[in-house]
Protein backbone atom coordinates (compact mmCIF):
# COMPACT_ATOMS: atom_id res chain seq x y z
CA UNK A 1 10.03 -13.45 11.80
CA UNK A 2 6.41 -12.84 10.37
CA UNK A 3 3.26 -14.47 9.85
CA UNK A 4 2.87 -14.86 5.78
CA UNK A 5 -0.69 -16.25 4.09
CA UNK A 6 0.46 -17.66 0.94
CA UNK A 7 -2.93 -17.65 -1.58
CA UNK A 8 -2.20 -20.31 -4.06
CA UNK A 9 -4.10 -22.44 -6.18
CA UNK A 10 -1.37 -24.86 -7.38
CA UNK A 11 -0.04 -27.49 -4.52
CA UNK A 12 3.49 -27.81 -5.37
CA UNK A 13 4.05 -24.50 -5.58
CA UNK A 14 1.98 -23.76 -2.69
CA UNK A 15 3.69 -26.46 -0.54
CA UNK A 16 6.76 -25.50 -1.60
CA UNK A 17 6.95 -22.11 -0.20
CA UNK A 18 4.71 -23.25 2.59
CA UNK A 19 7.84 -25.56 3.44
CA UNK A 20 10.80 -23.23 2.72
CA UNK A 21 8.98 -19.95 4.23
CA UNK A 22 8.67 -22.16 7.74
CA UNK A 23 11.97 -23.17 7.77
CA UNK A 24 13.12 -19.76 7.74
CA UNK A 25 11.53 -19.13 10.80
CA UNK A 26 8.37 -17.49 9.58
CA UNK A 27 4.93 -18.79 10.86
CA UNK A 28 2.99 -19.68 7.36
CA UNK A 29 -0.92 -19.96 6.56
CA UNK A 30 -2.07 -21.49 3.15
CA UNK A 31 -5.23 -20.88 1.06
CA UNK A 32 -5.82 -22.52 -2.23
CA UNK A 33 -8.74 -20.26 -2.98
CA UNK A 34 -9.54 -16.58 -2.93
CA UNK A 35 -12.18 -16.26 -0.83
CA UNK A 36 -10.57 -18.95 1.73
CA UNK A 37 -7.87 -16.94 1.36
CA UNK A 38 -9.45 -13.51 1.99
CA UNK A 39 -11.65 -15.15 5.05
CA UNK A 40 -8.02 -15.92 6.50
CA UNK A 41 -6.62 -12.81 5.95
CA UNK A 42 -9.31 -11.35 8.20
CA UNK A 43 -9.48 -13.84 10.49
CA UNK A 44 -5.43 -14.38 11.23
CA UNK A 45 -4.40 -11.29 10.82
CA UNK A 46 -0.88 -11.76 8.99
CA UNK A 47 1.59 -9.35 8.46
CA UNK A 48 1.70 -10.07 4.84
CA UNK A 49 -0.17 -12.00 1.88
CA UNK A 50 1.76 -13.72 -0.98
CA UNK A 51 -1.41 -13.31 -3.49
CA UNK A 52 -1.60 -15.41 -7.10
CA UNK A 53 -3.23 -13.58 -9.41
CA UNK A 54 -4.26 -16.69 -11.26
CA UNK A 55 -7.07 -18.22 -8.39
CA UNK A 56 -9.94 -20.54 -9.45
CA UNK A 57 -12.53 -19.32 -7.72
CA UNK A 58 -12.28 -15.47 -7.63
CA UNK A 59 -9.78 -13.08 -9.87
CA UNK A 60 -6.57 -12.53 -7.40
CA UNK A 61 -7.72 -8.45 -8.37
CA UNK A 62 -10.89 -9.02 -7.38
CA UNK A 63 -9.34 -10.42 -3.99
CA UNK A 64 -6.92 -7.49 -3.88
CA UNK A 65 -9.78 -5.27 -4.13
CA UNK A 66 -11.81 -6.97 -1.51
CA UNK A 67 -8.52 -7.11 1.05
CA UNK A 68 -7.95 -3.32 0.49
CA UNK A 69 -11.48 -2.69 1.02
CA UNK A 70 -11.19 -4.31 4.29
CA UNK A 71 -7.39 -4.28 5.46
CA UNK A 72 -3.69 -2.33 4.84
CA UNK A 73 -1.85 -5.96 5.14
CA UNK A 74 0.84 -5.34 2.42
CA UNK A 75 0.42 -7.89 -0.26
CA UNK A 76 3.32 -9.36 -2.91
CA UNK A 77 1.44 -10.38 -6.23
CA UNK A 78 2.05 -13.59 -7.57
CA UNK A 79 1.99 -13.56 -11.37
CA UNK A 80 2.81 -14.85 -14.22
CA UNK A 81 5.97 -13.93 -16.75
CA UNK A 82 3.57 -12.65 -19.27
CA UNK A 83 0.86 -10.65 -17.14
CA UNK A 84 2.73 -7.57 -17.19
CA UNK A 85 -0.65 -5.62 -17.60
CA UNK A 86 -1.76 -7.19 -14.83
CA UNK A 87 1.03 -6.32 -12.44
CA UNK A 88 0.49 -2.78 -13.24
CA UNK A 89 -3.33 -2.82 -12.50
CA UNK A 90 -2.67 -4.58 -9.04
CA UNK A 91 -0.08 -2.24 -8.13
CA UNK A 92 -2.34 0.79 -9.18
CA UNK A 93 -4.97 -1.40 -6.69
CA UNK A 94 -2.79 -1.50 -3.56
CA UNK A 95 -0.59 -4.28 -4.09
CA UNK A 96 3.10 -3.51 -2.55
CA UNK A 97 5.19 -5.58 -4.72
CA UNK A 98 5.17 -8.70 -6.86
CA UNK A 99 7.24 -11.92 -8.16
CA UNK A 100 7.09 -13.55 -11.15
CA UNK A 101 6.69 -17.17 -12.00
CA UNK A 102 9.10 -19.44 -11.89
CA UNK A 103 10.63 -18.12 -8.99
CA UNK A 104 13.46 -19.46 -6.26
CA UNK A 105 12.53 -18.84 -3.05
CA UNK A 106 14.94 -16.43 -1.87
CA UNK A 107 13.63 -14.10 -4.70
CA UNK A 108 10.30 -14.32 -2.66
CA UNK A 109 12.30 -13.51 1.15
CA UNK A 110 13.91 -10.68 -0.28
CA UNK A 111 10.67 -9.34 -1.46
CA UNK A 112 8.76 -10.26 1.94
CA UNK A 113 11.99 -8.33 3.86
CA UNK A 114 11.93 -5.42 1.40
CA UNK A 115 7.93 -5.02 2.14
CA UNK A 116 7.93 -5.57 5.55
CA UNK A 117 10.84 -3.32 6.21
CA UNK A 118 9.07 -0.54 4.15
CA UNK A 119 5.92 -1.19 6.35
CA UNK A 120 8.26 -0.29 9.78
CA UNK A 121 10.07 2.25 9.19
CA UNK A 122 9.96 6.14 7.53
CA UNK A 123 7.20 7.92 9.07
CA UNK A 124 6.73 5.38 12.00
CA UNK A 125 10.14 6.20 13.07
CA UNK A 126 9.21 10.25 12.84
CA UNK A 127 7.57 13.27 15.16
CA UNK A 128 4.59 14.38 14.43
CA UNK A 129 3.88 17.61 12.11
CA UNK A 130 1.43 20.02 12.33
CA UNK A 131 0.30 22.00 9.42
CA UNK A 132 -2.74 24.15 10.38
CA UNK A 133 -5.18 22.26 12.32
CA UNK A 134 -4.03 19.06 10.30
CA UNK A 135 -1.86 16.99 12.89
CA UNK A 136 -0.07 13.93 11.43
CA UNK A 137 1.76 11.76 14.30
CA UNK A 138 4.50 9.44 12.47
CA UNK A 139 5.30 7.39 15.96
CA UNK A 140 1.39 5.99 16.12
CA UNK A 141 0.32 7.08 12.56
CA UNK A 142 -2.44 8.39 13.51
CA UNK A 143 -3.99 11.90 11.43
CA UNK A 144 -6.51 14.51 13.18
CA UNK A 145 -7.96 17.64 11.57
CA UNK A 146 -9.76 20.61 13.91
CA UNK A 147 -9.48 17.99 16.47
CA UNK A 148 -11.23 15.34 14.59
CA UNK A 149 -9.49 12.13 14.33
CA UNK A 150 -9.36 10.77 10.53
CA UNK A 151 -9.16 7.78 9.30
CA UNK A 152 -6.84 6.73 6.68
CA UNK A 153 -5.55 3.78 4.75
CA UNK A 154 -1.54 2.70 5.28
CA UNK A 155 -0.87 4.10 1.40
CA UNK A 156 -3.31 7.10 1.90
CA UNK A 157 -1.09 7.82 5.66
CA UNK A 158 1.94 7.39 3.77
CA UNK A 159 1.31 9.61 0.93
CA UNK A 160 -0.28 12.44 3.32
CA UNK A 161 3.07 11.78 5.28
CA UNK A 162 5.18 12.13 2.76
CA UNK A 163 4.06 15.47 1.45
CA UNK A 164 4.10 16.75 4.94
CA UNK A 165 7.42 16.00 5.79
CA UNK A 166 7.88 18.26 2.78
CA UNK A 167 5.18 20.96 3.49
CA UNK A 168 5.37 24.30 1.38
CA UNK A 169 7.19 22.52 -1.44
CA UNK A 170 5.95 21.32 -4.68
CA UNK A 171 6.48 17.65 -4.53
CA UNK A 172 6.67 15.39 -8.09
CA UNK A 173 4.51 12.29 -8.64
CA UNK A 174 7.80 10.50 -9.53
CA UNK A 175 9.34 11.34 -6.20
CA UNK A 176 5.92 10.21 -4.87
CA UNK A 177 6.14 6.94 -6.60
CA UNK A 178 9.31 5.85 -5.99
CA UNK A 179 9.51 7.10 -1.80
CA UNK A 180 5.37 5.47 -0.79
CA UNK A 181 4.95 2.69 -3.72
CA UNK A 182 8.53 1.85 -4.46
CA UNK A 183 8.23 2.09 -8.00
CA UNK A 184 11.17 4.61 -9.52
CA UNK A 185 9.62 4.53 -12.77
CA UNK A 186 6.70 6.66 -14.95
CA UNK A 187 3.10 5.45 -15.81
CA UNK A 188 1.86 5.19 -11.80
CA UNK A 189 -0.01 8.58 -11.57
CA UNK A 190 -3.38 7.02 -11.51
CA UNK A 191 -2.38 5.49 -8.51
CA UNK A 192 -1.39 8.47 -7.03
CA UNK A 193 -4.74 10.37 -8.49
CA UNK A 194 -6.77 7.52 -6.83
CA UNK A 195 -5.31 8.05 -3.44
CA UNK A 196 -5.23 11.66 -3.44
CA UNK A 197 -8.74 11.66 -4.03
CA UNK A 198 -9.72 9.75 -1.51
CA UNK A 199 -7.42 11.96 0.75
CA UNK A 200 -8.90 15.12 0.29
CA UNK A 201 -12.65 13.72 0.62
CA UNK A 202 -11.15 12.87 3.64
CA UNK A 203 -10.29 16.17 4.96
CA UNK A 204 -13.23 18.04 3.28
CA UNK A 205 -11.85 19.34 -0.26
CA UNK A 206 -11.86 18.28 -2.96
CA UNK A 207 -10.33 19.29 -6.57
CA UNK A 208 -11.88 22.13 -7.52
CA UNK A 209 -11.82 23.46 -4.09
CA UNK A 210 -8.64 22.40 -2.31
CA UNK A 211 -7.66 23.53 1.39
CA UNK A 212 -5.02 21.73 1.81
CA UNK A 213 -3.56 19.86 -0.86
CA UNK A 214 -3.00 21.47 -4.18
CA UNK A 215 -2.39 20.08 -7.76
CA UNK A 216 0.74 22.09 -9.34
CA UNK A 217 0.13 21.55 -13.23
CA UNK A 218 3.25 19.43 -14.71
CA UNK A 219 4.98 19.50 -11.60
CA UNK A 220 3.36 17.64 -8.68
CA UNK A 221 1.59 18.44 -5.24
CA UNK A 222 1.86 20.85 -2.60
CA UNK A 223 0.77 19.96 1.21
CA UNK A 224 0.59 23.38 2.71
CA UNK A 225 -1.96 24.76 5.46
CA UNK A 226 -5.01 27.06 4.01
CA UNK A 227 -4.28 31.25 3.78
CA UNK A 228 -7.74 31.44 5.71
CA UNK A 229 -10.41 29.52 7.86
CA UNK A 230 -12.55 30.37 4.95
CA UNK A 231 -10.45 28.88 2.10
């Protein structure tokens, strides 16, 4: 079972899965704030955050933000029937999933099991690949360059995973969408854009001057190791 923080503002509902969440065996922390909620996020370390978007104090995006700033904890939005917009700029901010108010409470497990099953398995379960003198070790998920360790976010490791797994072919952004955010539908390239950019200031490029990852116009993105030392 896992530890879940549920960040929400409104006691029954709070309580509620509070209540039911224990009783299925998970240990459960409670917030009723953002910023109470972020400060125990950091503090207790849980292996996921149930996050309202609707908090008094502070935004639940602004929160988001703040987390992913911070912290790869995967997060499940709550939200909501009618902030659809919203849903799509917290999962373009790192969120891993949400649920929509009202909601029964084995909606919410299935979404906690379905997140924290993605977070185990898939390139944690995998060797290692080397790709020039980029090493990317699935078992401890850990990415070096030239001998260099890097440092990289769980959804920028995934993404760089993903594409290596699959070196010297043109990957699409759907493919990409649906196999590191879980979202087998169009309108998420930003989020992909977003991370790839912070990926390849990461490993020295950049856009204009790629080493190893290259844009493929209308198609999608190639992981493949530089012609030259000089490239």
């Amino acid at each position: 079972m896992a530890t879940i923080l549920v960040v929400e503002d409104d006691p029954g509902i709070r309580g509620a899965l509070v209540r039911a969440l224990t009783e299925r065996g998970h240990t459960t922390l409670s917030a009723d704030r953002g910023m109470t909620g972020l400060q125990s996020a950091l503090d207790d370390q849980p292996d996921l955050v149930l996050l309202d978007l609707g908090l008094p104090d502070v935004d639940g995006l602004q929160v988001l933000a703040m987390l992913r700033a911070v912290s790869d904890v995967p997060v499940v939005m709550v939200t909501a029937r009618d902030d659809d917009a919203a849903v799509v700029r917290a999962l373009d901010a790192g969120a891993d999933d949400y649920v929509a108010k009202p909601f029964g409470i084995d909606q919410v497990e299935a979404r906690i099991r379905a997140v924290l099953r993605r977070g185990g398995r898939g390139p944690a379960e995998s060797s290692s690949v080397t790709i020039g003198e980029l090493v990317i070790d699935g078992r401890t998920r850990k990415v070096s360059l030239a001998g260099e360790p890097i440092d990289l976010s769980r959804k920028e490791f995934d993404l760089l995973y993903a594409l290596a797994s699959r070196h010297g072919e043109v990957v699409s952004k759907r493919d990409l969408l649906a196999e590191v955010w879980r979202q087998p539908y169009g309108g998420g390239d930003r989020t992909i854009d977003v991370h790839l950019s912070w990926l390849r200031r990461k490993l020295g490029e950049s856009a204009a001057q790629p080493r190893y990852l290259h844009s493929v116009r209308g198609v999608g993105l190639l992981l493949e190791a530089p012609t030259d030392d000089g490239a």
